[in-house]
N, C-alpha and C. Protein backbone atom coordinates (compact mmCIF):
# COMPACT_ATOMS: atom_id res chain seq x y z
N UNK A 1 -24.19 13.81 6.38
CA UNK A 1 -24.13 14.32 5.03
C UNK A 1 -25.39 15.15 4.78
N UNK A 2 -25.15 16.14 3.91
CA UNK A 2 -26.16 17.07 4.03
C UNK A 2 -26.32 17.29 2.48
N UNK A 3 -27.88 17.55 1.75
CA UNK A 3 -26.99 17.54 0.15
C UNK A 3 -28.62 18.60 0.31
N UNK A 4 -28.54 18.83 -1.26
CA UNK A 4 -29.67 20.59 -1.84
C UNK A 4 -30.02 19.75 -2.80
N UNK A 5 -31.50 19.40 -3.26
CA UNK A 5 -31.90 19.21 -4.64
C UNK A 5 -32.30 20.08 -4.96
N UNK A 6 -32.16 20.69 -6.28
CA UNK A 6 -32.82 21.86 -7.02
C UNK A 6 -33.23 21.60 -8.13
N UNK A 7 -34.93 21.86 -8.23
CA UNK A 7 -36.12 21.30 -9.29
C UNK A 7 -35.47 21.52 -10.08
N UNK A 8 -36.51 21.00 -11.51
CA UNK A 8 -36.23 21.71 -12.59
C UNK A 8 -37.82 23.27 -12.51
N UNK A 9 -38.50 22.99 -13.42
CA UNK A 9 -38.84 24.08 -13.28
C UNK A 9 -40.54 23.74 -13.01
N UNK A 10 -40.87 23.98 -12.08
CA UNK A 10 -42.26 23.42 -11.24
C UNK A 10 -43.59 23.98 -12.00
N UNK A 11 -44.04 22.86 -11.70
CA UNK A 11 -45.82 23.32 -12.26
C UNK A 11 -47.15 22.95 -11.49
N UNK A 12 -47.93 22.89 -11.13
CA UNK A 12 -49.16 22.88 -10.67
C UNK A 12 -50.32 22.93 -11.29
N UNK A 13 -51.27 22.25 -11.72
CA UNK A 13 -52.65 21.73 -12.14
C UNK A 13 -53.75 21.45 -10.97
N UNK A 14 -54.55 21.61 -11.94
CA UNK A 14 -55.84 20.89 -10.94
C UNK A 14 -56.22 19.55 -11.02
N UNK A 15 -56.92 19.12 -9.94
CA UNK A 15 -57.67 17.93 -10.08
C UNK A 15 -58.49 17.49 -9.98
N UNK A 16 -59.40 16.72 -10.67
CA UNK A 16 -60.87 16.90 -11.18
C UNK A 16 -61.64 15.99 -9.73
N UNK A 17 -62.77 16.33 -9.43
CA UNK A 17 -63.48 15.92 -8.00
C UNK A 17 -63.67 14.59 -8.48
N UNK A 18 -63.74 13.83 -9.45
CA UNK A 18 -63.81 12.11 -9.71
C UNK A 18 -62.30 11.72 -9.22
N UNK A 19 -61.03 12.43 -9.43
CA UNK A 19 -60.00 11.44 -8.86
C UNK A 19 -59.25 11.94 -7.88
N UNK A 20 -60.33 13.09 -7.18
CA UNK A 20 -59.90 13.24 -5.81
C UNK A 20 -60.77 11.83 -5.11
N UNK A 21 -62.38 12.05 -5.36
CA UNK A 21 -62.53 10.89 -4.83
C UNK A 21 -61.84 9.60 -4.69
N UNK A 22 -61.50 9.39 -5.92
CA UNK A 22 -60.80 7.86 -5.92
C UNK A 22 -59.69 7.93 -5.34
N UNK A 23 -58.73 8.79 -5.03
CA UNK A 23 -57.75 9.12 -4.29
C UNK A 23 -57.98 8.59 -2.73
N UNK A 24 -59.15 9.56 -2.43
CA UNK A 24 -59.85 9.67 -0.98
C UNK A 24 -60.24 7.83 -0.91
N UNK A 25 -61.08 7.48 -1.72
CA UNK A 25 -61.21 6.12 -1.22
C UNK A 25 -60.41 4.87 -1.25
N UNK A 26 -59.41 5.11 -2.42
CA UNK A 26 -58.23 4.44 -2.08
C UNK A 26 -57.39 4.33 -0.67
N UNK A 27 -57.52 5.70 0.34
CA UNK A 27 -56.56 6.03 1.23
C UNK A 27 -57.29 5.63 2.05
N UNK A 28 -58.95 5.54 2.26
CA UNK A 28 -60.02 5.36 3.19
C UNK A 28 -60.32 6.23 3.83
N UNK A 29 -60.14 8.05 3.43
CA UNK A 29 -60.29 9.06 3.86
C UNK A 29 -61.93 9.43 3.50
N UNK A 30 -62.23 10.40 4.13
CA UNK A 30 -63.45 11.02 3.39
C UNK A 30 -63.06 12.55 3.25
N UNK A 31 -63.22 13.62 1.96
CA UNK A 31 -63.46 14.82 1.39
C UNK A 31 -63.62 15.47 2.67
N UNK A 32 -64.49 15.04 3.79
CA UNK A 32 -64.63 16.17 4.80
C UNK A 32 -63.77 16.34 6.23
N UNK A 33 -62.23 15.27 5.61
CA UNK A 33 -61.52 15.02 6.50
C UNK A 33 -59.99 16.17 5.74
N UNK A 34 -60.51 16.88 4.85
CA UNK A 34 -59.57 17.50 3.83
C UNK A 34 -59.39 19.43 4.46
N UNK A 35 -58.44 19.50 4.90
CA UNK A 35 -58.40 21.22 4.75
C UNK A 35 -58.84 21.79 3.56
N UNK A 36 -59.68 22.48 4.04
CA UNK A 36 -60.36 23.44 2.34
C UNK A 36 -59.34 24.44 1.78
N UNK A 37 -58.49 25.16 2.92
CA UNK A 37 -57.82 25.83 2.64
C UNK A 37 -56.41 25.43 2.01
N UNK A 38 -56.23 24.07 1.65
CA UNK A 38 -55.33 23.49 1.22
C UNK A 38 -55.98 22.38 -0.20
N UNK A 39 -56.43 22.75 -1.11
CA UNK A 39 -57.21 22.33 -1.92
C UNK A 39 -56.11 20.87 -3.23
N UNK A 40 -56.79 20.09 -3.09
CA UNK A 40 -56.31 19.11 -3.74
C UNK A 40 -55.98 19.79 -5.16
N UNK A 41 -54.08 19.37 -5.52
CA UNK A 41 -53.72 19.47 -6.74
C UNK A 41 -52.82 18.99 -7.15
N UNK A 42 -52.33 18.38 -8.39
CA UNK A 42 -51.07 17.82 -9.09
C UNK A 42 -49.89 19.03 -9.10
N UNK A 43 -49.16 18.60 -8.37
CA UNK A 43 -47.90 19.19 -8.25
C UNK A 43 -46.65 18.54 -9.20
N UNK A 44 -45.80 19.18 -9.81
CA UNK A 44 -44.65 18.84 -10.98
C UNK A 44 -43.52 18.98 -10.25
N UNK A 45 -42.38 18.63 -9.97
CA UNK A 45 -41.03 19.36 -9.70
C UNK A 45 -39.94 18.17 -9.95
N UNK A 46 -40.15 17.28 -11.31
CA UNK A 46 -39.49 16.54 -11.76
C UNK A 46 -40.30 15.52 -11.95
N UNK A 47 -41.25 15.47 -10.97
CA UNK A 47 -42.41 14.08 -11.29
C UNK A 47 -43.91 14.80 -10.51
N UNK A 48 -44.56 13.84 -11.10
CA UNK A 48 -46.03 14.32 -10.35
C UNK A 48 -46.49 13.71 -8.96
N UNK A 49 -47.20 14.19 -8.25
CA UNK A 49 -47.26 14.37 -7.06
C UNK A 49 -48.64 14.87 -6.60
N UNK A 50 -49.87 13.91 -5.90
CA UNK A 50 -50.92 14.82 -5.68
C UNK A 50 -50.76 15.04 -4.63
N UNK A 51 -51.00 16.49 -4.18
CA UNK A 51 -51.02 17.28 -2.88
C UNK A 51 -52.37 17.08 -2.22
N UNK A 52 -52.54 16.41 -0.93
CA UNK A 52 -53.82 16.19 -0.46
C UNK A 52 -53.44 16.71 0.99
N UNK A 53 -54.20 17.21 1.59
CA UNK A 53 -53.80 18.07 3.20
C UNK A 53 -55.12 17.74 3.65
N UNK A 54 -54.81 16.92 4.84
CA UNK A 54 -55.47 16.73 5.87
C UNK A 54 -55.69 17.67 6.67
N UNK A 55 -57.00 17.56 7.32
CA UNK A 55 -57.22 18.59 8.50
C UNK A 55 -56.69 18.81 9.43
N UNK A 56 -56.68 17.61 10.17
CA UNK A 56 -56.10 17.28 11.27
C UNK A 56 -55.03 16.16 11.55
N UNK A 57 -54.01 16.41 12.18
CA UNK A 57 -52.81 15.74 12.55
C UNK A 57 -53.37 14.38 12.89
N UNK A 58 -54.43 14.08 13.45
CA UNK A 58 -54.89 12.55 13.69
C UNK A 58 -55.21 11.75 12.07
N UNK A 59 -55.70 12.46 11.49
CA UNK A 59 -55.55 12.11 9.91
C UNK A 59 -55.02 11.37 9.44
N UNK A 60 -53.85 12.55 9.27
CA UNK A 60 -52.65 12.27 8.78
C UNK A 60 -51.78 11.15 8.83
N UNK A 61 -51.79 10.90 10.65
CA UNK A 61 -51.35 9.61 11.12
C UNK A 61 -51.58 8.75 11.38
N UNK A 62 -52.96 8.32 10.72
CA UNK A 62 -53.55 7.03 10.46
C UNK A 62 -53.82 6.72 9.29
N UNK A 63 -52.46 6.05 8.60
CA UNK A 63 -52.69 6.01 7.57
C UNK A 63 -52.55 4.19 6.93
N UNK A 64 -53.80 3.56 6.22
CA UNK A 64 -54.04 2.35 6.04
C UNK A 64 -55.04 2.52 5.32
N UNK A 65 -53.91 2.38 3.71
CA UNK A 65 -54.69 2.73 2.75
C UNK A 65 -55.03 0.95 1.93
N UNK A 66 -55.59 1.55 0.69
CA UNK A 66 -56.00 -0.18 -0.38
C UNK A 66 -54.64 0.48 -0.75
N UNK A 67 -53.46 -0.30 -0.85
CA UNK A 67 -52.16 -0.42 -1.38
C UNK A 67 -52.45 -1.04 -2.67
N UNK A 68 -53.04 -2.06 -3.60
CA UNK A 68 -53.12 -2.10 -4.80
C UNK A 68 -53.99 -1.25 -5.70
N UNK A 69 -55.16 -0.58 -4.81
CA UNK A 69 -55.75 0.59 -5.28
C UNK A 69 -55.41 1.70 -6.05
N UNK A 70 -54.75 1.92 -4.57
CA UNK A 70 -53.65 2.91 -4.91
C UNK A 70 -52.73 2.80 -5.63
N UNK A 71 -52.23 2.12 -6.11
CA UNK A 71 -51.19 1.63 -6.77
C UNK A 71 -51.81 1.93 -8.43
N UNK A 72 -53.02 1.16 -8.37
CA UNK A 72 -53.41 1.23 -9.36
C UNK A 72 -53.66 2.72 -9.55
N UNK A 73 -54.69 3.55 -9.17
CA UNK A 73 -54.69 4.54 -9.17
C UNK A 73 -53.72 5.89 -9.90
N UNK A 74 -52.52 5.54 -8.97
CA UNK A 74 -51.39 6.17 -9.32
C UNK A 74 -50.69 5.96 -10.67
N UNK A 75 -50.76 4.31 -11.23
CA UNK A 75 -50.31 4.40 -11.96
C UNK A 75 -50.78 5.01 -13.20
N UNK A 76 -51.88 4.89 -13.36
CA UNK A 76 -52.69 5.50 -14.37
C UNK A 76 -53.22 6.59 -14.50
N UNK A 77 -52.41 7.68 -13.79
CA UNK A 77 -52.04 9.19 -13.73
C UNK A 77 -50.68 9.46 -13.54
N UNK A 78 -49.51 8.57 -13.55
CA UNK A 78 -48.53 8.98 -13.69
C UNK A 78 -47.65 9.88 -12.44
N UNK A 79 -48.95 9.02 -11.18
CA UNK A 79 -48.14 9.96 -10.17
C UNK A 79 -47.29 8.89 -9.18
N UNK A 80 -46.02 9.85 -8.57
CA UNK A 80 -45.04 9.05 -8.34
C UNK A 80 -45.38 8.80 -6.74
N UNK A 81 -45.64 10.13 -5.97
CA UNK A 81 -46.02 9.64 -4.54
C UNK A 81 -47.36 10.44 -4.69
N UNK A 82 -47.97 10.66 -3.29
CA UNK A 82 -49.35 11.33 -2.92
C UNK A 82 -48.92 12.10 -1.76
N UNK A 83 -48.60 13.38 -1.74
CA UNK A 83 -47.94 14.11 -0.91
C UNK A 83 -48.94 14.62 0.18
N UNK A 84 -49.55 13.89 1.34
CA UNK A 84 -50.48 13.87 2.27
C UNK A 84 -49.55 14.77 3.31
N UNK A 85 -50.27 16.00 3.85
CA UNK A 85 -49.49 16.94 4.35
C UNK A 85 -50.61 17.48 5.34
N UNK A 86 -50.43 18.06 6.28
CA UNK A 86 -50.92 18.77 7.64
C UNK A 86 -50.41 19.47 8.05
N UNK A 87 -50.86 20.84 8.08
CA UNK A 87 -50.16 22.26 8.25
C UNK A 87 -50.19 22.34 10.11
N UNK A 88 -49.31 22.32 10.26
CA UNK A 88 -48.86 22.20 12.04
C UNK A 88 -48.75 24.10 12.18
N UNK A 89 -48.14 24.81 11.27
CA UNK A 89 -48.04 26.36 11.58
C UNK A 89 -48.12 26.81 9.71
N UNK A 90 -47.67 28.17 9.34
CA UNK A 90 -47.28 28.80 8.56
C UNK A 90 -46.17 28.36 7.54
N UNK A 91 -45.38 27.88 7.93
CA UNK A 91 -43.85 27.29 7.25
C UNK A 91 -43.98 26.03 7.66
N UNK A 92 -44.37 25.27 8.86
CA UNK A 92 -43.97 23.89 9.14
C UNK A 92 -45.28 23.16 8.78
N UNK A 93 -44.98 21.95 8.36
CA UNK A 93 -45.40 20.98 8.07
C UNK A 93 -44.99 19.41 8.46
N UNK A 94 -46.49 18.31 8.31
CA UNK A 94 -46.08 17.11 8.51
C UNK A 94 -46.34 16.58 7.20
N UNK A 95 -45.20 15.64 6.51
CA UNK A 95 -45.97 15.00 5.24
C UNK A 95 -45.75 13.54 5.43
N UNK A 96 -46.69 12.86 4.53
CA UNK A 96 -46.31 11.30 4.35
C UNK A 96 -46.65 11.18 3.49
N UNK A 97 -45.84 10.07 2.62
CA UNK A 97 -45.79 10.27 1.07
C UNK A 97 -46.53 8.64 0.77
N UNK A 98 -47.24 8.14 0.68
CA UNK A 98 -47.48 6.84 0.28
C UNK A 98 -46.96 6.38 -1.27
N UNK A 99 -46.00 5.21 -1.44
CA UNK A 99 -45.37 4.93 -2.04
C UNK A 99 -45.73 3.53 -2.67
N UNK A 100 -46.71 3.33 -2.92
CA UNK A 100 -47.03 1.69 -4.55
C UNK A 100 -46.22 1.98 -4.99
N UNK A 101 -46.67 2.45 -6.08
CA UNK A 101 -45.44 2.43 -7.08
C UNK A 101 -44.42 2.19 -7.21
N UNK A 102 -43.78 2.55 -6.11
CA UNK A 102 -42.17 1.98 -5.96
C UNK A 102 -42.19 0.47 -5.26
N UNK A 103 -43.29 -0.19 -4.49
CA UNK A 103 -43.31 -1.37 -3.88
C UNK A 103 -42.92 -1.43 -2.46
N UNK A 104 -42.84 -0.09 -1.91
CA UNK A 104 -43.31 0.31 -0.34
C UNK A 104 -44.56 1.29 -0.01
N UNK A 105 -44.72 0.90 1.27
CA UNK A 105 -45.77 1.19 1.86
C UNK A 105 -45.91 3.61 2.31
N UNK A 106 -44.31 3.62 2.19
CA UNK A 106 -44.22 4.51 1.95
C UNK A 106 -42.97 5.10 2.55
N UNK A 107 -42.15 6.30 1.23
CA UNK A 107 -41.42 6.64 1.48
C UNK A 107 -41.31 7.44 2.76
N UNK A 108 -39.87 7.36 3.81
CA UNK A 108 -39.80 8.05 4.63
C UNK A 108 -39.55 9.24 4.21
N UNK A 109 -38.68 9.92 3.30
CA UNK A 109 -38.53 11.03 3.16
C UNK A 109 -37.98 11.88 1.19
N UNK A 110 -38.80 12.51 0.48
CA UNK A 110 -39.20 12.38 -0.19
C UNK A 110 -38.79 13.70 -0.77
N UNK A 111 -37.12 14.19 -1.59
CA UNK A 111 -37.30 15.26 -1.73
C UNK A 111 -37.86 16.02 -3.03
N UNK A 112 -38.03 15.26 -4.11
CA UNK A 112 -39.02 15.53 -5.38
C UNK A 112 -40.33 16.04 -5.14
N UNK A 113 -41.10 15.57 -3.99
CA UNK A 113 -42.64 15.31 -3.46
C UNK A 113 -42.26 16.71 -2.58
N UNK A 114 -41.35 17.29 -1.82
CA UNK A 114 -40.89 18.01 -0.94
C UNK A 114 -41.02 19.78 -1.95
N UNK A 115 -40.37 19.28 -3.06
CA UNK A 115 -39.89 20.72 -4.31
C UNK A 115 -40.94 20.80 -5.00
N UNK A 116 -42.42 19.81 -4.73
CA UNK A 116 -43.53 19.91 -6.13
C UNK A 116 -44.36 20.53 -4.59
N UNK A 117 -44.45 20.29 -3.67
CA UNK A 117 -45.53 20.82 -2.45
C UNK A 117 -44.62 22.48 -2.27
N UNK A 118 -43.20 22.68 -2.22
CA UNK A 118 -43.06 24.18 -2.12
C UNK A 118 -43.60 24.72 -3.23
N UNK A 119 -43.57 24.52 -4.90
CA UNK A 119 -44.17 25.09 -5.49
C UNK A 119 -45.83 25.19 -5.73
N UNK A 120 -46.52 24.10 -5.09
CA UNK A 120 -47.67 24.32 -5.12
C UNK A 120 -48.15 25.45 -4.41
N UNK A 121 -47.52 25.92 -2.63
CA UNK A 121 -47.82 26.30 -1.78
C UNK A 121 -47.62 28.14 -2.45
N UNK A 122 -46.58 27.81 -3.52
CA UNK A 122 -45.95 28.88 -4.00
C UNK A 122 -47.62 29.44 -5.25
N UNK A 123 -47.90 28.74 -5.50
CA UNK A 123 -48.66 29.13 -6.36
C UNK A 123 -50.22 29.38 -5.84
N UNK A 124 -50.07 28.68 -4.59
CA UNK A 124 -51.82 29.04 -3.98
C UNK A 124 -51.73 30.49 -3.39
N UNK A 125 -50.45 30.63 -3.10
CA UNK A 125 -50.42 32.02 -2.90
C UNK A 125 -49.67 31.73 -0.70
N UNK A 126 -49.65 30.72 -0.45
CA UNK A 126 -49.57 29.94 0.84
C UNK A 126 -47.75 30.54 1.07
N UNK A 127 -47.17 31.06 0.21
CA UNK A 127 -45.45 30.84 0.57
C UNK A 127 -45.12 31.58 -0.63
N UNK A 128 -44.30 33.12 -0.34
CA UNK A 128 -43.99 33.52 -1.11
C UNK A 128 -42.53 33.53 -1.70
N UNK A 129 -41.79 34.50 -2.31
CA UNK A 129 -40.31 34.30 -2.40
C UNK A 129 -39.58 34.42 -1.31
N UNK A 130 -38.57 34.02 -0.75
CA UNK A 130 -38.23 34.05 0.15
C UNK A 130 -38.33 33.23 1.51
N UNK A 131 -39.44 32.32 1.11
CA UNK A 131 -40.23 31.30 2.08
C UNK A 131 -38.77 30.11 2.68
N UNK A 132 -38.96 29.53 3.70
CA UNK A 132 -38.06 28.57 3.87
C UNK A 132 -39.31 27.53 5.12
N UNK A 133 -39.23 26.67 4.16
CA UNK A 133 -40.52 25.55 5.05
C UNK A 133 -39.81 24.89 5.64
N UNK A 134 -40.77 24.10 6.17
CA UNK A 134 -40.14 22.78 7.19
C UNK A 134 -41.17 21.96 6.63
N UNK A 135 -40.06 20.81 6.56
CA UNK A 135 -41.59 19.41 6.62
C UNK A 135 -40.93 18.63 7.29
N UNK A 136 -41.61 17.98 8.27
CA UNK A 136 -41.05 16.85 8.57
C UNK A 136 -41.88 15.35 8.47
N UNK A 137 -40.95 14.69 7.78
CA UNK A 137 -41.12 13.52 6.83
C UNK A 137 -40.98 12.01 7.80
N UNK A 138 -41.74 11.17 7.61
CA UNK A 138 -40.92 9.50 8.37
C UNK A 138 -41.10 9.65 9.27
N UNK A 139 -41.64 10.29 10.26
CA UNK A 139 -42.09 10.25 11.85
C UNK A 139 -43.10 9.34 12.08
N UNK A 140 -44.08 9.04 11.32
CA UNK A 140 -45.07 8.26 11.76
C UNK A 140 -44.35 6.58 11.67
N UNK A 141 -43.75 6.73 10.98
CA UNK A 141 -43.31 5.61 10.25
C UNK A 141 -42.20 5.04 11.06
N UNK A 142 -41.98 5.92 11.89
CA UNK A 142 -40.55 5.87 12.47
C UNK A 142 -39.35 6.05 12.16
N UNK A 143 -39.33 6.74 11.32
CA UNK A 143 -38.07 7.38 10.34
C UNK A 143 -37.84 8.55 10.41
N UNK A 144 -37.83 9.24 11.40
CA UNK A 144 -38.25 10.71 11.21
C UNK A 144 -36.91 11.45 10.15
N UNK A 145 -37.68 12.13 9.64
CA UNK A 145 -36.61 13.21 8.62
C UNK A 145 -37.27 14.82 8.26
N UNK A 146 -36.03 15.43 8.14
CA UNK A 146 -36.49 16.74 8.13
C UNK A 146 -35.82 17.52 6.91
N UNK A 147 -36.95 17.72 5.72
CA UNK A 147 -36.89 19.01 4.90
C UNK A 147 -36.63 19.96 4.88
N UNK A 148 -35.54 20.87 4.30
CA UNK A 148 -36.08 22.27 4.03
C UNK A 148 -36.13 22.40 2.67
N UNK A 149 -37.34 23.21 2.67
CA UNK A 149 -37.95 23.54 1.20
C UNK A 149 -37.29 25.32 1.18
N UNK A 150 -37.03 25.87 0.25
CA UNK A 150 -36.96 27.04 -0.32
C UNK A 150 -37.00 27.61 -1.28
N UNK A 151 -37.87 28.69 -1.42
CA UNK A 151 -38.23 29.79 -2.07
C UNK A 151 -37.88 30.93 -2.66
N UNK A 152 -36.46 30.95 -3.68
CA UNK A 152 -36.07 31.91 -4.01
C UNK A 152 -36.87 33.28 -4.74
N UNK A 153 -36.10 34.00 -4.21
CA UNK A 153 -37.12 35.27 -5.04
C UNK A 153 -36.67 35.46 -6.61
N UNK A 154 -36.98 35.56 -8.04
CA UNK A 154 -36.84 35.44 -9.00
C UNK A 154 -36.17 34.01 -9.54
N UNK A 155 -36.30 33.43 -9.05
CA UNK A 155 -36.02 32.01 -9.55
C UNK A 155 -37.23 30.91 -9.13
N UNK A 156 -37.83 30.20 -9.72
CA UNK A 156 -39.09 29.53 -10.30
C UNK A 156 -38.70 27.93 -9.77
N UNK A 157 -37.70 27.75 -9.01
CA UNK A 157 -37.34 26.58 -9.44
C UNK A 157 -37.43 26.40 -7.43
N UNK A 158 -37.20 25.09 -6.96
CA UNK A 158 -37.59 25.59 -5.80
C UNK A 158 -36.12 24.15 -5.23
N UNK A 159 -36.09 24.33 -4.04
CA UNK A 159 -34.43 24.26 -3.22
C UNK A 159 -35.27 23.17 -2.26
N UNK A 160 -34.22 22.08 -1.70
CA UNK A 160 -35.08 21.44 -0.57
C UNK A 160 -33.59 20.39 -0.48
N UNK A 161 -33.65 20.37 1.04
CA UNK A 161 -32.26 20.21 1.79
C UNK A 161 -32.73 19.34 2.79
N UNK A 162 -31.78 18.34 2.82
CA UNK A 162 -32.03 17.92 4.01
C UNK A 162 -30.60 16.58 4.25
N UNK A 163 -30.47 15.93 5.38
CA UNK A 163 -29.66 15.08 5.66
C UNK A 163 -29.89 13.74 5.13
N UNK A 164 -29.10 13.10 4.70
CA UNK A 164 -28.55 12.06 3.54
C UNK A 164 -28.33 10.65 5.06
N UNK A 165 -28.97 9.57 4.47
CA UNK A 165 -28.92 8.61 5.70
C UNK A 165 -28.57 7.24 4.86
N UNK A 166 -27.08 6.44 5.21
CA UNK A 166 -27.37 5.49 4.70
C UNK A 166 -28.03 4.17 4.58
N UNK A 167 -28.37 3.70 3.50
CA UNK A 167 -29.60 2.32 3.78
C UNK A 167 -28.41 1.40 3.32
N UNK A 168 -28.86 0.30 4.14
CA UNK A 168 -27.84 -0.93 3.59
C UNK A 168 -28.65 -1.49 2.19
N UNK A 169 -27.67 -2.08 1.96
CA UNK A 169 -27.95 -3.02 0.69
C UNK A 169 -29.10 -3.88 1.28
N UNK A 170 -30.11 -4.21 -0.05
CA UNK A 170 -31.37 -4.84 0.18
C UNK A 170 -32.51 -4.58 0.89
N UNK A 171 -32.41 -3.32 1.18
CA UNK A 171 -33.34 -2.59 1.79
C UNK A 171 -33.91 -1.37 0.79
C-alpha cells in the first residue's frame, strides 16, 4: 500500500540557543556534533517538529537519549517528534525521529516530521520547487522505511509518500 500526505500549510521559526542546548543535552549530543550548514529550527507541517542535523552519520546512529528529559522538554514546547537528520547527498537523507511523547523510544517512520523538514529545507533555501527528497526513516532501529518528500512549484504545502505497513494490534 502506498498512500501521499499533503500538509496543510508549513511554517518554520527559529530556535533560541537555551533550548537548543537543552535539546542537545537531553539527547547527550554536544552543539559541535551539529552541521552548521543545517541550523537548528522549529518546523510546522501540521505539528511542530525541531529540526536538528547531525554532522556525521555516526551521530546520528547513536542515539541514547534522557527519555524523560526529553519528554519533558518536548512537552513544554509543544513539539511532537525531534526530526534528527544527516545529509548523506543533496536530496537524500537519514532521519530519526525520537518519540516521548507518544511513549516510544522512537518513531520508525514519520510522515508529519517528513512535510515540516521538506519545508524547512524549502525555506533555508536547501530544496527548491520542484525538489523530490529521500529520507530514509527506521533503519537504525531496524525498521527501515523510505520517504518521499515533494516540492511543488507554486504550491506552499509540501507532498511526502511513502509505503503503508501493517502493525498488529497492541503494538
Amino acid at each position: 500500500m502506498w498512500a501521499t500526505l499533503t500538509s496543510v500549510d508549513p511554517y518554520v521559526e527559529p530556535v533560541g540557543e537555551d533550548d537548543v542546548a537543552q535539546a542537545l543535552d537531553a539527547l547527550r549530543w554536544r552543539i559541535d556534533e551539529l552541521d552548521p550548514e543545517l541550523p537548528p529550527r522549529i518546523a510546522y507541517a501540521g505539528s511542530r517538529h525541531l529540526v536538528l542535523a547531525a554532522a556525521t552519520r555516526e551521530r546520528l546512529a547513536d542515539l541514547d537519549y534522557d527519555f524523560p528529559g526529553l519528554a519533558r522538554y518536548m512537552t513544554e514546547r509543544d513539539l511532537i517528534t525531534l526530526q534528527l537528520v544527516w545529509r548523506e547527498s543533496a536530496d537524500t537523507f537519514q532521519v530519526r525521529d525520537p518519540f516521548p511523547v507518544g511513549g516510544i523510544v522512537e518513531d520508525p517512520a514519520t510522515g508529519a516530521a517528513a512535510a515540516a523538514f521538506g519545508a524547512y529545507l524549502r525555506e533555508l533555501g536547501k530544496a527548491g520547487p520542484g525538489a523530490v527528497l529521500t529520507l530514509h526513516q527506521g533503519v537504525d532501529m531496524g525498521r527501515p522505511g523510505l520517504l518521499r518528500v515533494e516540492l511543488r512549484d507554486g504550491d506552499t504545502r509540501v507532498r511526502v509518500s511513502g509505503a503503508g505497513v501493517p502493525v498488529p494490534a497492541g503494538d
